[in-house]
PDB file of N, CA and C in Angstrom:
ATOM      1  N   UNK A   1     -32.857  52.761 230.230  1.00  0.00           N
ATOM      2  CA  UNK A   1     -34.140  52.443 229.622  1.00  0.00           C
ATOM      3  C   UNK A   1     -35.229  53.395 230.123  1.00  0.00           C
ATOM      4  N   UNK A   2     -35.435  53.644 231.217  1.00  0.00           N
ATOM      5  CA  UNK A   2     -36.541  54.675 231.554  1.00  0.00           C
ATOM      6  C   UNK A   2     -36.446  56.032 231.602  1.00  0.00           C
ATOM      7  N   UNK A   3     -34.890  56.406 231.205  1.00  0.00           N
ATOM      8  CA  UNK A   3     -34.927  57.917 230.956  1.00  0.00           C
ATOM      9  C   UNK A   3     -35.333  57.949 229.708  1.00  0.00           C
ATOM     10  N   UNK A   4     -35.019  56.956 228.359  1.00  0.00           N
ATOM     11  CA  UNK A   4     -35.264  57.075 227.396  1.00  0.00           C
ATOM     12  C   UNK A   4     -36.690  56.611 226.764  1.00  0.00           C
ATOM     13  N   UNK A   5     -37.575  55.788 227.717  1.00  0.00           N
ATOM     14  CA  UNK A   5     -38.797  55.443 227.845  1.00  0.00           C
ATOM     15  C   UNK A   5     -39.660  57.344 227.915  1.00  0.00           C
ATOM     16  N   UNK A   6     -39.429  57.514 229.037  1.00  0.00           N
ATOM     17  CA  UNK A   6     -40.131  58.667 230.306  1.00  0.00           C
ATOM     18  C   UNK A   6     -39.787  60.135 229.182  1.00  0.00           C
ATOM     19  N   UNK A   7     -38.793  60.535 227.964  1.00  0.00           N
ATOM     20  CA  UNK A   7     -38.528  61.185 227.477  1.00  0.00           C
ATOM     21  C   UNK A   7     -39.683  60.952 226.531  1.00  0.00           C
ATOM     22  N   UNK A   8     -39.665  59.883 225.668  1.00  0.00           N
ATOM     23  CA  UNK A   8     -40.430  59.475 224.229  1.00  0.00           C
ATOM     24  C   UNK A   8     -42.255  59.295 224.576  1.00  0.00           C
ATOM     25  N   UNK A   9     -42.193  59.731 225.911  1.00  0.00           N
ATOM     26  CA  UNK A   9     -43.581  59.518 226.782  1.00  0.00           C
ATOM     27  C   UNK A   9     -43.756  61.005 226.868  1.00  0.00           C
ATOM     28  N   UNK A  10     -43.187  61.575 227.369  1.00  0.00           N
ATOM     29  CA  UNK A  10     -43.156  63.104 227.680  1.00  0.00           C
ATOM     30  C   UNK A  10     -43.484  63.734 226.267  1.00  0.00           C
ATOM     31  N   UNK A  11     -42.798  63.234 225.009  1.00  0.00           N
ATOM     32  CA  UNK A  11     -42.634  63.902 223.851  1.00  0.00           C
ATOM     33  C   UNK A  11     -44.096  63.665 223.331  1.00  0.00           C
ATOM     34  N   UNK A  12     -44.329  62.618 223.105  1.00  0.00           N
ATOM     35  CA  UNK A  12     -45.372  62.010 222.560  1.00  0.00           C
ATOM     36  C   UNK A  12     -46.546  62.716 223.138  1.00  0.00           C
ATOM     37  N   UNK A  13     -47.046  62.434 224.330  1.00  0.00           N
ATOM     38  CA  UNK A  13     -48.105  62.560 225.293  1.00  0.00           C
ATOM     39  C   UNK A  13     -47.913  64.235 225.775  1.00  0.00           C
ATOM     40  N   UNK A  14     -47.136  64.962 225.380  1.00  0.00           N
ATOM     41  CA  UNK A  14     -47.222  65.995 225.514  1.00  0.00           C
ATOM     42  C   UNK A  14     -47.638  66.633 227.194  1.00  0.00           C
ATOM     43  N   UNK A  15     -46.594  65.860 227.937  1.00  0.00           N
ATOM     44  CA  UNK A  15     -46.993  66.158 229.569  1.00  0.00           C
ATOM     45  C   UNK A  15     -45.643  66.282 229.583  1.00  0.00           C
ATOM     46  N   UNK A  16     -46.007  67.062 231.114  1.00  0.00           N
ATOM     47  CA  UNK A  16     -44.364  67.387 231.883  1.00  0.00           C
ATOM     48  C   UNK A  16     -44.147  66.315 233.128  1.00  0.00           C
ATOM     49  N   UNK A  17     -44.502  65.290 232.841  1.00  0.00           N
ATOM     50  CA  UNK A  17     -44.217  64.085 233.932  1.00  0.00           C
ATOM     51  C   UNK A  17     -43.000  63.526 233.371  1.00  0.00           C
ATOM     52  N   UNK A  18     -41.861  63.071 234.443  1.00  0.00           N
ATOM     53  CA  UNK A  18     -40.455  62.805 234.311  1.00  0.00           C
ATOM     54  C   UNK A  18     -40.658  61.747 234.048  1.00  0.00           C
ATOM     55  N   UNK A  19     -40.943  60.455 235.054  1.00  0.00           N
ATOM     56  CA  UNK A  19     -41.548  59.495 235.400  1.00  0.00           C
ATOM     57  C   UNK A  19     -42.261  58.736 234.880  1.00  0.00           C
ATOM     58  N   UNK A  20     -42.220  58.502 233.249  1.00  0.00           N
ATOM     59  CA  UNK A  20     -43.554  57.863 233.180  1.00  0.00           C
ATOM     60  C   UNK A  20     -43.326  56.005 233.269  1.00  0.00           C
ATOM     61  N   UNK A  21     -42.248  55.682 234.093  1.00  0.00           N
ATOM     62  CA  UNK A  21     -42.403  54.323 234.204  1.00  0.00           C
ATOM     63  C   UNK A  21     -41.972  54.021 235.189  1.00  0.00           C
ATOM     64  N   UNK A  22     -42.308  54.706 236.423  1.00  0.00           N
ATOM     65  CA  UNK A  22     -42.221  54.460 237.697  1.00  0.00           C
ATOM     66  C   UNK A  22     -43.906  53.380 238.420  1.00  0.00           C
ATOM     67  N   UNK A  23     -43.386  52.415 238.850  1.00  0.00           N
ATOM     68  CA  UNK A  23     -44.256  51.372 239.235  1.00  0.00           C
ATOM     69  C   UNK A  23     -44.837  51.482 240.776  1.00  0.00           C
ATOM     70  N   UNK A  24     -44.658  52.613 241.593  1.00  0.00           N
ATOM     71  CA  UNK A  24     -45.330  53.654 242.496  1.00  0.00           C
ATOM     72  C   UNK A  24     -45.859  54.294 242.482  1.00  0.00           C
ATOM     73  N   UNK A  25     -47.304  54.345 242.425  1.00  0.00           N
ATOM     74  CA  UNK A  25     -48.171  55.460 241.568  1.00  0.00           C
ATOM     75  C   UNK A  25     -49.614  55.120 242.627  1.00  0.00           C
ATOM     76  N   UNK A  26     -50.060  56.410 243.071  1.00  0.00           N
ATOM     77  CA  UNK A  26     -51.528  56.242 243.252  1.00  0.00           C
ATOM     78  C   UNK A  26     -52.252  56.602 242.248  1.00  0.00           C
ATOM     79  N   UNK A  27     -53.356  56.036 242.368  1.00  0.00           N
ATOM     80  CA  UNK A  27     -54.867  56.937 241.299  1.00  0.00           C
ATOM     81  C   UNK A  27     -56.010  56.970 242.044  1.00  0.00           C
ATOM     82  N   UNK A  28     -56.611  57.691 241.906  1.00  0.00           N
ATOM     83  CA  UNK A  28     -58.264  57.774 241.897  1.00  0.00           C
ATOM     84  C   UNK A  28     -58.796  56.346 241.417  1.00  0.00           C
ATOM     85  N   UNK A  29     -59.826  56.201 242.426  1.00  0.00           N
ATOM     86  CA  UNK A  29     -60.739  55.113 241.705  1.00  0.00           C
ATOM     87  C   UNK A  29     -61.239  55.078 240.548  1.00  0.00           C
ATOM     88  N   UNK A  30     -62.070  56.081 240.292  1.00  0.00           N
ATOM     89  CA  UNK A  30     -62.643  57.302 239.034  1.00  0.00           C
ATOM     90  C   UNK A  30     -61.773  56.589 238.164  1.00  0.00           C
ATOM     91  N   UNK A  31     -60.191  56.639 238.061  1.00  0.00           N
ATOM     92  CA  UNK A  31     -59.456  56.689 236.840  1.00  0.00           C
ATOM     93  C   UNK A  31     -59.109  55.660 236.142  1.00  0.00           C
ATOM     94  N   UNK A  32     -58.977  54.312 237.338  1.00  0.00           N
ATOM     95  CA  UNK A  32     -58.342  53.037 237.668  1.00  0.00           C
ATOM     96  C   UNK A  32     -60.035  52.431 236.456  1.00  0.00           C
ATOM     97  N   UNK A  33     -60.755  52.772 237.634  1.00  0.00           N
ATOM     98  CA  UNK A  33     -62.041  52.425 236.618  1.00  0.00           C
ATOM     99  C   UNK A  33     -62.836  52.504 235.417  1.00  0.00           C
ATOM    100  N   UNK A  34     -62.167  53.826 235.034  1.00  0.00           N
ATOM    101  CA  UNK A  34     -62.516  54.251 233.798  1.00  0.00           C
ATOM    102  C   UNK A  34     -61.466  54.038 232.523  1.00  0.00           C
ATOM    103  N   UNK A  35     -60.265  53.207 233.125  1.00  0.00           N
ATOM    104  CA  UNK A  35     -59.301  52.974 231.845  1.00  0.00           C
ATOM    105  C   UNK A  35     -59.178  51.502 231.801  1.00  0.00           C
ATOM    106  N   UNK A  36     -59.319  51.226 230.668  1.00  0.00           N
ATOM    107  CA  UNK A  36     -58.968  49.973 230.203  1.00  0.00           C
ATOM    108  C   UNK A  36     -57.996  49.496 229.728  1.00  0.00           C
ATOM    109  N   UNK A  37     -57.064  48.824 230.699  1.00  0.00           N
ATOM    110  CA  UNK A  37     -55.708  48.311 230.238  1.00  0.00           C
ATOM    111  C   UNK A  37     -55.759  46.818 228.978  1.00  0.00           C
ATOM    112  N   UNK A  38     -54.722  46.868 228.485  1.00  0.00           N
ATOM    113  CA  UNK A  38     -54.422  46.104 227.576  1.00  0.00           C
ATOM    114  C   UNK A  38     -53.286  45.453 227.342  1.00  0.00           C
ATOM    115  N   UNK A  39     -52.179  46.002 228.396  1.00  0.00           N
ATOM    116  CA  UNK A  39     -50.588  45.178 229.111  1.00  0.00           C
ATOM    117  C   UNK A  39     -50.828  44.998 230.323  1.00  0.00           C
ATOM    118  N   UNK A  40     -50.144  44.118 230.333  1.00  0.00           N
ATOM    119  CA  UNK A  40     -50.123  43.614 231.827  1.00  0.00           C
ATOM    120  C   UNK A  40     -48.490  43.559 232.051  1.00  0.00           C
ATOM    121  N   UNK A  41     -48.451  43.026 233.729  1.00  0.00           N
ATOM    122  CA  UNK A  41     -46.700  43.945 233.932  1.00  0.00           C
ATOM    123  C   UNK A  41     -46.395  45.229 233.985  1.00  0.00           C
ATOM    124  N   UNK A  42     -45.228  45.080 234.346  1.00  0.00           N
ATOM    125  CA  UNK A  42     -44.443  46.220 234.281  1.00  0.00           C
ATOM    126  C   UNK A  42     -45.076  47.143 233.497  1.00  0.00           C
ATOM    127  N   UNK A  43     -45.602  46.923 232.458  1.00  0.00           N
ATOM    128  CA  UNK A  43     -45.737  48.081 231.477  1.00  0.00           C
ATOM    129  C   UNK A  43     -46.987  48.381 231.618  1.00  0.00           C
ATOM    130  N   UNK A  44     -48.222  47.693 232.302  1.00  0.00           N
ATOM    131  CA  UNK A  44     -49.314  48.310 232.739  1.00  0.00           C
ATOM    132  C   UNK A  44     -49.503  49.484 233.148  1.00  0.00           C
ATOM    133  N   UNK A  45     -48.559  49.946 233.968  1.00  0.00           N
ATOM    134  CA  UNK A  45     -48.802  50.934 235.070  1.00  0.00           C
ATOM    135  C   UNK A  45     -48.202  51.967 233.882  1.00  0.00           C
ATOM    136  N   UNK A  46     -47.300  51.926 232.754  1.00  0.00           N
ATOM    137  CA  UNK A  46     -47.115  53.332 232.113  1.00  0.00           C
ATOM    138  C   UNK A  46     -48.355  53.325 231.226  1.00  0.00           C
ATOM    139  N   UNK A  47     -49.284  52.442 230.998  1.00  0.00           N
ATOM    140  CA  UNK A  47     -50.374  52.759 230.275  1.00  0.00           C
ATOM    141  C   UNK A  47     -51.259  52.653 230.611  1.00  0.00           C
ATOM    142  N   UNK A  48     -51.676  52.986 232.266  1.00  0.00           N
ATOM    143  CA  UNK A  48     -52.600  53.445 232.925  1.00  0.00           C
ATOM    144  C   UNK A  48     -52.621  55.360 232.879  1.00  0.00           C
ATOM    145  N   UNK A  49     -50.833  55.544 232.962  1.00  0.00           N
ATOM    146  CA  UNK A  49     -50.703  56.838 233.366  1.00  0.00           C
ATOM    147  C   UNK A  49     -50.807  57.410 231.842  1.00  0.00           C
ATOM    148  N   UNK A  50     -50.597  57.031 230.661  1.00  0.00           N
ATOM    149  CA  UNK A  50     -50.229  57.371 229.124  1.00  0.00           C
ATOM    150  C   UNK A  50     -51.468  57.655 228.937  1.00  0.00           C
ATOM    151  N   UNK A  51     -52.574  56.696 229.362  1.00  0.00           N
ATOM    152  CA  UNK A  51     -53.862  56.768 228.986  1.00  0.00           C
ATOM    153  C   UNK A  51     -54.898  57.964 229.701  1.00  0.00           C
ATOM    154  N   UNK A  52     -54.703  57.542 231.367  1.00  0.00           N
ATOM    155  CA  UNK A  52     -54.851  59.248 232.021  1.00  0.00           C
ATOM    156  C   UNK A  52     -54.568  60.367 231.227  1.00  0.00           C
ATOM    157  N   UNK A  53     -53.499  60.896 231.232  1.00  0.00           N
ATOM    158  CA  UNK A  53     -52.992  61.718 230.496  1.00  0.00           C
ATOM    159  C   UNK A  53     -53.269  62.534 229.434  1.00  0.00           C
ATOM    160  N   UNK A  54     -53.795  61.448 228.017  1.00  0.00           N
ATOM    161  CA  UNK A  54     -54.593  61.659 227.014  1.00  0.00           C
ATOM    162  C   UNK A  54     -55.961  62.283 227.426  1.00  0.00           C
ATOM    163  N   UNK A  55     -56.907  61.209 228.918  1.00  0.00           N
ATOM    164  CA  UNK A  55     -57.988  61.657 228.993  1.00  0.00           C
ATOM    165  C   UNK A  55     -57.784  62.900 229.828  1.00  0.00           C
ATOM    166  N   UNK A  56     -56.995  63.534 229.378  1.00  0.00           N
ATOM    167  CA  UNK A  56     -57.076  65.003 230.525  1.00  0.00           C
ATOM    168  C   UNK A  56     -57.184  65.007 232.043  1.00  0.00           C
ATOM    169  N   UNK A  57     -56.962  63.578 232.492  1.00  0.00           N
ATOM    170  CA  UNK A  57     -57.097  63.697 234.263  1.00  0.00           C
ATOM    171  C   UNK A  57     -55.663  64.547 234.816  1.00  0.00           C
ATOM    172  N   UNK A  58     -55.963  64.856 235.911  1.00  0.00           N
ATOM    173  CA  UNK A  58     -55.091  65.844 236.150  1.00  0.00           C
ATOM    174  C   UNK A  58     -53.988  64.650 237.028  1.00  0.00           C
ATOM    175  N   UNK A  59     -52.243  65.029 236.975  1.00  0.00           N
ATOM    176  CA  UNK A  59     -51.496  64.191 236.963  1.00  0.00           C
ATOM    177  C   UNK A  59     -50.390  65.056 238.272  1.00  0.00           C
ATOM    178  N   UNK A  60     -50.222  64.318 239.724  1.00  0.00           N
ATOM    179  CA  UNK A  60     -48.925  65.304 240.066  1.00  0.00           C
ATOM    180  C   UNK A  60     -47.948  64.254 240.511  1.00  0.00           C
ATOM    181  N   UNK A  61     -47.163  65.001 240.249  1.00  0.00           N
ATOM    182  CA  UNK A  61     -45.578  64.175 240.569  1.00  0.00           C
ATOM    183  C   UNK A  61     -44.663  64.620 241.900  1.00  0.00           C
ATOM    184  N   UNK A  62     -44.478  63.772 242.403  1.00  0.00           N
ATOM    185  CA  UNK A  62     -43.424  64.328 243.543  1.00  0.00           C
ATOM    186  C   UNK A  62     -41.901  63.681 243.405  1.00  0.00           C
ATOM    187  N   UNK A  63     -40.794  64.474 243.347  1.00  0.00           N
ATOM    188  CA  UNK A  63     -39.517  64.261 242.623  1.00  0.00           C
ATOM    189  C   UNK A  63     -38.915  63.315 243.936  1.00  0.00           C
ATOM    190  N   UNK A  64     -38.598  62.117 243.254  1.00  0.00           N
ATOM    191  CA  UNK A  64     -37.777  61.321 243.562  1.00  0.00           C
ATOM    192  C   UNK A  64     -36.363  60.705 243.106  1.00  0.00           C
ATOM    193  N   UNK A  65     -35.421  60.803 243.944  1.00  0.00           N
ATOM    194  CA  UNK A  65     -34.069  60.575 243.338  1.00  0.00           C
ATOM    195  C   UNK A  65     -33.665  59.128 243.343  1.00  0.00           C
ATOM    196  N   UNK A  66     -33.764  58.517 241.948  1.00  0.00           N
ATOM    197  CA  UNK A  66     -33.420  57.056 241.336  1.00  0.00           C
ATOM    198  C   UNK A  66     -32.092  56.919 241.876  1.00  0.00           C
ATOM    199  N   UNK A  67     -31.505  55.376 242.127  1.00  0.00           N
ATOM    200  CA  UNK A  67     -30.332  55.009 242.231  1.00  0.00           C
ATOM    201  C   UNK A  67     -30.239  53.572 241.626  1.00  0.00           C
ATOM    202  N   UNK A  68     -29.240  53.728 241.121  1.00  0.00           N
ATOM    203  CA  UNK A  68     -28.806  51.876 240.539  1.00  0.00           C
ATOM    204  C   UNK A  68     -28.962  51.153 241.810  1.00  0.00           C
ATOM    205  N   UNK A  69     -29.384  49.729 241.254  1.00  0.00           N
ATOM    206  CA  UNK A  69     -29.329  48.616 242.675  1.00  0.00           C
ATOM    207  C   UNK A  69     -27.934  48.375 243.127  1.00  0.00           C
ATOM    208  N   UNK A  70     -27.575  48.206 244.291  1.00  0.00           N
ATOM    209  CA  UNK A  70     -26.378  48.109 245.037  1.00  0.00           C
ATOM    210  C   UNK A  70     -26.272  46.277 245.274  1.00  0.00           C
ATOM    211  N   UNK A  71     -27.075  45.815 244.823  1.00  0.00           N
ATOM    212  CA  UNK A  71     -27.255  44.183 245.054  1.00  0.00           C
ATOM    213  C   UNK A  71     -28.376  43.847 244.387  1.00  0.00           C
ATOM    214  N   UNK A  72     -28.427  42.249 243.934  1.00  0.00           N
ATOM    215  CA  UNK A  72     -29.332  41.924 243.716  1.00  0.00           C
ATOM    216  C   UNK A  72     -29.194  41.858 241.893  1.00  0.00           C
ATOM    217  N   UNK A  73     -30.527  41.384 241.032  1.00  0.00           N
ATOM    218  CA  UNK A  73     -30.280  41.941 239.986  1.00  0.00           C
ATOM    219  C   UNK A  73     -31.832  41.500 239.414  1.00  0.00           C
ATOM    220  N   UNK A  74     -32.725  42.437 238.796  1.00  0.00           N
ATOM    221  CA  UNK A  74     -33.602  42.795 238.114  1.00  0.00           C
ATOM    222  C   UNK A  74     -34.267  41.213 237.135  1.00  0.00           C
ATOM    223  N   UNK A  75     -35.069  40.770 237.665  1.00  0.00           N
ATOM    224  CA  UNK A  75     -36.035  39.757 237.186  1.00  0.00           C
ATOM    225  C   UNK A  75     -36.094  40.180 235.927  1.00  0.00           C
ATOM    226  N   UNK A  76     -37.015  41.080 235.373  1.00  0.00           N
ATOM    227  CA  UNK A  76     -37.589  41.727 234.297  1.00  0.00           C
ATOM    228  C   UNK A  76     -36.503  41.854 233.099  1.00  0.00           C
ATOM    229  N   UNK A  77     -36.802  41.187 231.936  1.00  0.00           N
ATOM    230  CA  UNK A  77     -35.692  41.152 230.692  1.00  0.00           C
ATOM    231  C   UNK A  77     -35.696  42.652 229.955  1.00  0.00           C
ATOM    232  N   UNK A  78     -34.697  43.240 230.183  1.00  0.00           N
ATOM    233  CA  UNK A  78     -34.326  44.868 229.823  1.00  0.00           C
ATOM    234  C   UNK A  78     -34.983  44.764 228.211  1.00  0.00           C
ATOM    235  N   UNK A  79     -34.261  43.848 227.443  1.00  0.00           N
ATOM    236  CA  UNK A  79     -34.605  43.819 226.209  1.00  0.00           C
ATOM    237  C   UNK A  79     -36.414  43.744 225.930  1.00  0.00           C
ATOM    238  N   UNK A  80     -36.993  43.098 226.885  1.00  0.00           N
ATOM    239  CA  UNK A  80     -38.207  42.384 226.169  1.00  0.00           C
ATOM    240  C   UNK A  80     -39.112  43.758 226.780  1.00  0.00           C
ATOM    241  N   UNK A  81     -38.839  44.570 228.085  1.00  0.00           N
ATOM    242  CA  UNK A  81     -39.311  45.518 228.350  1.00  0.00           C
ATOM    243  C   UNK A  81     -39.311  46.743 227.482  1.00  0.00           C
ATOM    244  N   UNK A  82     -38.298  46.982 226.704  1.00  0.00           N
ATOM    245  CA  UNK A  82     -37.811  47.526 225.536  1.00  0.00           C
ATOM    246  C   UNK A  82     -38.370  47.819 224.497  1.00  0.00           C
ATOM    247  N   UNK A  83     -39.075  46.399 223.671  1.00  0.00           N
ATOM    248  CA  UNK A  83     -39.754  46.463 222.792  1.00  0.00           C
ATOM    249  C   UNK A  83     -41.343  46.356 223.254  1.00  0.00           C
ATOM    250  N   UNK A  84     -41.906  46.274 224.451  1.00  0.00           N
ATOM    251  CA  UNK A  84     -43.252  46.142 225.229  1.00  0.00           C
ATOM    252  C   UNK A  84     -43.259  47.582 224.997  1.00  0.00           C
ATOM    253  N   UNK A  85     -42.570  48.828 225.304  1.00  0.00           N
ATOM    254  CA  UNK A  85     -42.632  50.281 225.071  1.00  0.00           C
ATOM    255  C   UNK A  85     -42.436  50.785 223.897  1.00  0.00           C
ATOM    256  N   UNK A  86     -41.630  49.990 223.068  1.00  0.00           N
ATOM    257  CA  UNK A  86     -41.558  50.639 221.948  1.00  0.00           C
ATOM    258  C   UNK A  86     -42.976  50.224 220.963  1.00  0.00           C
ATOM    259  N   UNK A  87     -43.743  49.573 221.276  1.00  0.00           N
ATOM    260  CA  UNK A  87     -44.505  48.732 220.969  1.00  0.00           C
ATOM    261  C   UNK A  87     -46.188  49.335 221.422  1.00  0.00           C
ATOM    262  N   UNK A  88     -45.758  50.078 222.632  1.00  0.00           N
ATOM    263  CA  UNK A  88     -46.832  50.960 223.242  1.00  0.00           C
ATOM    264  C   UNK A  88     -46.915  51.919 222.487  1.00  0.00           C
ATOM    265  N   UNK A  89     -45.950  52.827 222.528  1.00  0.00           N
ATOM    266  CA  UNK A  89     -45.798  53.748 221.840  1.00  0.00           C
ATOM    267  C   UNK A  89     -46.025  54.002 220.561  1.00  0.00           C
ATOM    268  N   UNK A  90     -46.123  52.680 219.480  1.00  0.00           N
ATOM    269  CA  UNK A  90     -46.309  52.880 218.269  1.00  0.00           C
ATOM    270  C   UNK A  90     -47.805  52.540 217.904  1.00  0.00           C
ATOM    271  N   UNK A  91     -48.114  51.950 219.747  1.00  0.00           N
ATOM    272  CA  UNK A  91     -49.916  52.260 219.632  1.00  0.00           C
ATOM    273  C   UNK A  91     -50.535  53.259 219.850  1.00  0.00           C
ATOM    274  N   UNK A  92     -49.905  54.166 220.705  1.00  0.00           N
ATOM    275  CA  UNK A  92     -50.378  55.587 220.863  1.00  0.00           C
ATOM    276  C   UNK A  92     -50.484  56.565 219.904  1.00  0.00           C
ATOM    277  N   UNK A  93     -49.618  56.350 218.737  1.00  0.00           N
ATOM    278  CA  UNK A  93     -49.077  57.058 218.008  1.00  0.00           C
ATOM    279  C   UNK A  93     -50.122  57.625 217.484  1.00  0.00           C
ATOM    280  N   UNK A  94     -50.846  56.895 216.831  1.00  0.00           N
ATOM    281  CA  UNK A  94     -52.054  57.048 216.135  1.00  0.00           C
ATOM    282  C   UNK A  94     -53.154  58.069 216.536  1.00  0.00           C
ATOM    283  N   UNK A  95     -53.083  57.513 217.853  1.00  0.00           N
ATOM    284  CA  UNK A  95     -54.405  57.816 218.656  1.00  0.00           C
ATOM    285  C   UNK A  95     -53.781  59.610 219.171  1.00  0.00           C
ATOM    286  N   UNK A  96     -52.533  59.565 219.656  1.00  0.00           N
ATOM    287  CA  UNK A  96     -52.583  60.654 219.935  1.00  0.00           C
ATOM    288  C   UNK A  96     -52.606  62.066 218.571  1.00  0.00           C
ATOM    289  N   UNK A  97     -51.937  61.640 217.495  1.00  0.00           N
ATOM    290  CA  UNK A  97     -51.751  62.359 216.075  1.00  0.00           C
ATOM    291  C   UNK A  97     -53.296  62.667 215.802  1.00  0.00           C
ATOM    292  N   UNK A  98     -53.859  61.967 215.710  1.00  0.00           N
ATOM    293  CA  UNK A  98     -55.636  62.012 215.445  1.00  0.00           C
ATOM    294  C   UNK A  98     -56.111  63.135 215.947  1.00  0.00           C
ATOM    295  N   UNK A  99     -55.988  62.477 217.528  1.00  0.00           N
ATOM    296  CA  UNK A  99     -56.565  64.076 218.238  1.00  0.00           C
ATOM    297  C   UNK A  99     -55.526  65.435 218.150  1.00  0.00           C
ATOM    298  N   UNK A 100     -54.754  65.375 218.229  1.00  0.00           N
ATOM    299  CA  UNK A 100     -53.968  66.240 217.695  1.00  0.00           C
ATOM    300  C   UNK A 100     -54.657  67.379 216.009  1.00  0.00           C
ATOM    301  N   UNK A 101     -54.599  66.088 215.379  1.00  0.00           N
ATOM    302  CA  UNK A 101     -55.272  66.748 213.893  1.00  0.00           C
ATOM    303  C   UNK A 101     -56.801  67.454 214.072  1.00  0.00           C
ATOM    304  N   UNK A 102     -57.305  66.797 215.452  1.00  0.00           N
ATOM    305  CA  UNK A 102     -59.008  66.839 215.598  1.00  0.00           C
ATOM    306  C   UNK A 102     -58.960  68.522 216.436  1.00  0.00           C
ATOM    307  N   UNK A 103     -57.824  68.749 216.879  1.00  0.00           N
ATOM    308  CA  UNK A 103     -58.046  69.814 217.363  1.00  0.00           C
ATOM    309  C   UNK A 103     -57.456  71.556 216.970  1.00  0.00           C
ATOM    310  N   UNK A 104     -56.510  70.671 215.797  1.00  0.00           N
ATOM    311  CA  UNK A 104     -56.161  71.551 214.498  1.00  0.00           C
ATOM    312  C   UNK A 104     -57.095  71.978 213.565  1.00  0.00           C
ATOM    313  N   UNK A 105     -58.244  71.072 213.153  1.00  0.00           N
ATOM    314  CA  UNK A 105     -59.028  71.556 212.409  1.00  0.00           C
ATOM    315  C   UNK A 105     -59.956  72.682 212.958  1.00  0.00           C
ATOM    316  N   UNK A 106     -60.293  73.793 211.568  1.00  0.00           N
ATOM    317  CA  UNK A 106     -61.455  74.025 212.046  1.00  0.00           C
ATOM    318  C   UNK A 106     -62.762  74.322 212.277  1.00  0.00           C
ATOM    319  N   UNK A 107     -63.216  74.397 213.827  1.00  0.00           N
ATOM    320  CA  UNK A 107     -64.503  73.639 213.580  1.00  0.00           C
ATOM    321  C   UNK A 107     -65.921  74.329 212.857  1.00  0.00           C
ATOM    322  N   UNK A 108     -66.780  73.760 212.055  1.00  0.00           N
ATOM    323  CA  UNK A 108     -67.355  73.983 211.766  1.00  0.00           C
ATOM    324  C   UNK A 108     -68.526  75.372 211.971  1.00  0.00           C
ATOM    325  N   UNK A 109     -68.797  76.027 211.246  1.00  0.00           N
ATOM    326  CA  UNK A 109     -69.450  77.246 211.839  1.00  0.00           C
ATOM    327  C   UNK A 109     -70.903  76.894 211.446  1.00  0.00           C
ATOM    328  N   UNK A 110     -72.112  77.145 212.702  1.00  0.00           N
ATOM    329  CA  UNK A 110     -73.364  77.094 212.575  1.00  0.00           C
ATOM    330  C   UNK A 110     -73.764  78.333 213.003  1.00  0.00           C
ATOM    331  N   UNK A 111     -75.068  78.688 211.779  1.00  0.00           N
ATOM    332  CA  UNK A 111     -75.425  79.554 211.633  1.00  0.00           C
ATOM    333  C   UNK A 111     -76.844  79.577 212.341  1.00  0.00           C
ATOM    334  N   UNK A 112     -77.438  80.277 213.171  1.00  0.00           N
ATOM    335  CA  UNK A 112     -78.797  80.671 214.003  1.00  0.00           C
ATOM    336  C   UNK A 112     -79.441  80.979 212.874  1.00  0.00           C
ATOM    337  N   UNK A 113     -80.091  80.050 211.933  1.00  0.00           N
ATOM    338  CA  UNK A 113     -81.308  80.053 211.079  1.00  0.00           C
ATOM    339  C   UNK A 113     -82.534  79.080 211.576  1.00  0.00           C
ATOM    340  N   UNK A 114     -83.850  79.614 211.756  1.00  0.00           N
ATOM    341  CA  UNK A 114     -84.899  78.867 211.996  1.00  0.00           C
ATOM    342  C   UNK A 114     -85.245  77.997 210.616  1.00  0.00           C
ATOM    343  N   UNK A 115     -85.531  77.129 210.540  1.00  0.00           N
ATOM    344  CA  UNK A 115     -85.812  76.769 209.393  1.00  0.00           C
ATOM    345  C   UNK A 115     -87.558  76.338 209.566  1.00  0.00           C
ATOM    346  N   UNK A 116     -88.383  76.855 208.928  1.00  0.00           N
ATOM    347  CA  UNK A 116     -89.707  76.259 208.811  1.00  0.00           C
ATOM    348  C   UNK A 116     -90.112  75.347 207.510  1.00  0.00           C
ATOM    349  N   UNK A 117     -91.069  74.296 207.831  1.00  0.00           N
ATOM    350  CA  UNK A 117     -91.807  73.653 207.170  1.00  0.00           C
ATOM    351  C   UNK A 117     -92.233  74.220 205.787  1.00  0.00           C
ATOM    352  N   UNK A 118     -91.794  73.471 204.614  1.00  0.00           N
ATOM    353  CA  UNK A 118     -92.042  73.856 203.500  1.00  0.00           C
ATOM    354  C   UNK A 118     -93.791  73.565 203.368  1.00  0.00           C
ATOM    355  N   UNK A 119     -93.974  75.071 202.530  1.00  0.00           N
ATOM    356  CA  UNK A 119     -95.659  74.488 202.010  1.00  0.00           C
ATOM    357  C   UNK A 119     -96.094  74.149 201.134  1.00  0.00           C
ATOM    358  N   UNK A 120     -97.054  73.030 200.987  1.00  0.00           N
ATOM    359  CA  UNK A 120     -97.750  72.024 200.297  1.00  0.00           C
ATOM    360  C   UNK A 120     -98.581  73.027 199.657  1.00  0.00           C
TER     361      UNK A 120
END
């Protein structure tokens, strides 16, 4: 699930972060404060970083090597986490295509004309 999460995150969001649903993450206050979450859980923390991301904050990663649990077994329903991302993602979609298109277009050219007061 999170290689195939952290791929469709990467693709989308157009970053080179492996990781995007790793639940170990510092931030800046700055960032924490300036984004407004809208999941809670597990899936908060990839749309704290999804949302960073978009706003251009700068993002670093330090490579860590995943392992399956050796005991124990995972609270969190694989399935319901599943569609919480697929579900993110088809909210981003929008938002990121937009700006995407907003920065394809182009922009308008203004011309250095004074314009004076018509006379009566």
């Amino acid at each position: 699930l999170g290689r195939t999460a952290s791929v469709c995150y990467r693709l989308l969001v157009n970053s080179r972060i492996h990781s995007w649903t790793s639940l170990f993450c510092a931030y800046r206050r700055e960032v924490v404060k300036n984004i407004v979450l809208e999941s809670k859980g597990a899936l908060a923390s990839t749309e704290l970083l999804t949302k960073a991301a978009l706003r251009g904050y700068r993002i670093s990663e330090l490579p860590v090597n995943l392992r399956r649990r050796t005991f124990g077994r995972s609270r969190i329903s694989t399935l319901g986490l599943s569609l919480a991302h697929v579900s993110h993602l088809a909210q981003l979609m929008p938002v990121v295509f937009t700006a995407r298109l907003g920065r394809l277009r182009p922009t308008p050219r203004t011309t250095a004309v004074k314009h004076t007061p018509a006379l009566k």
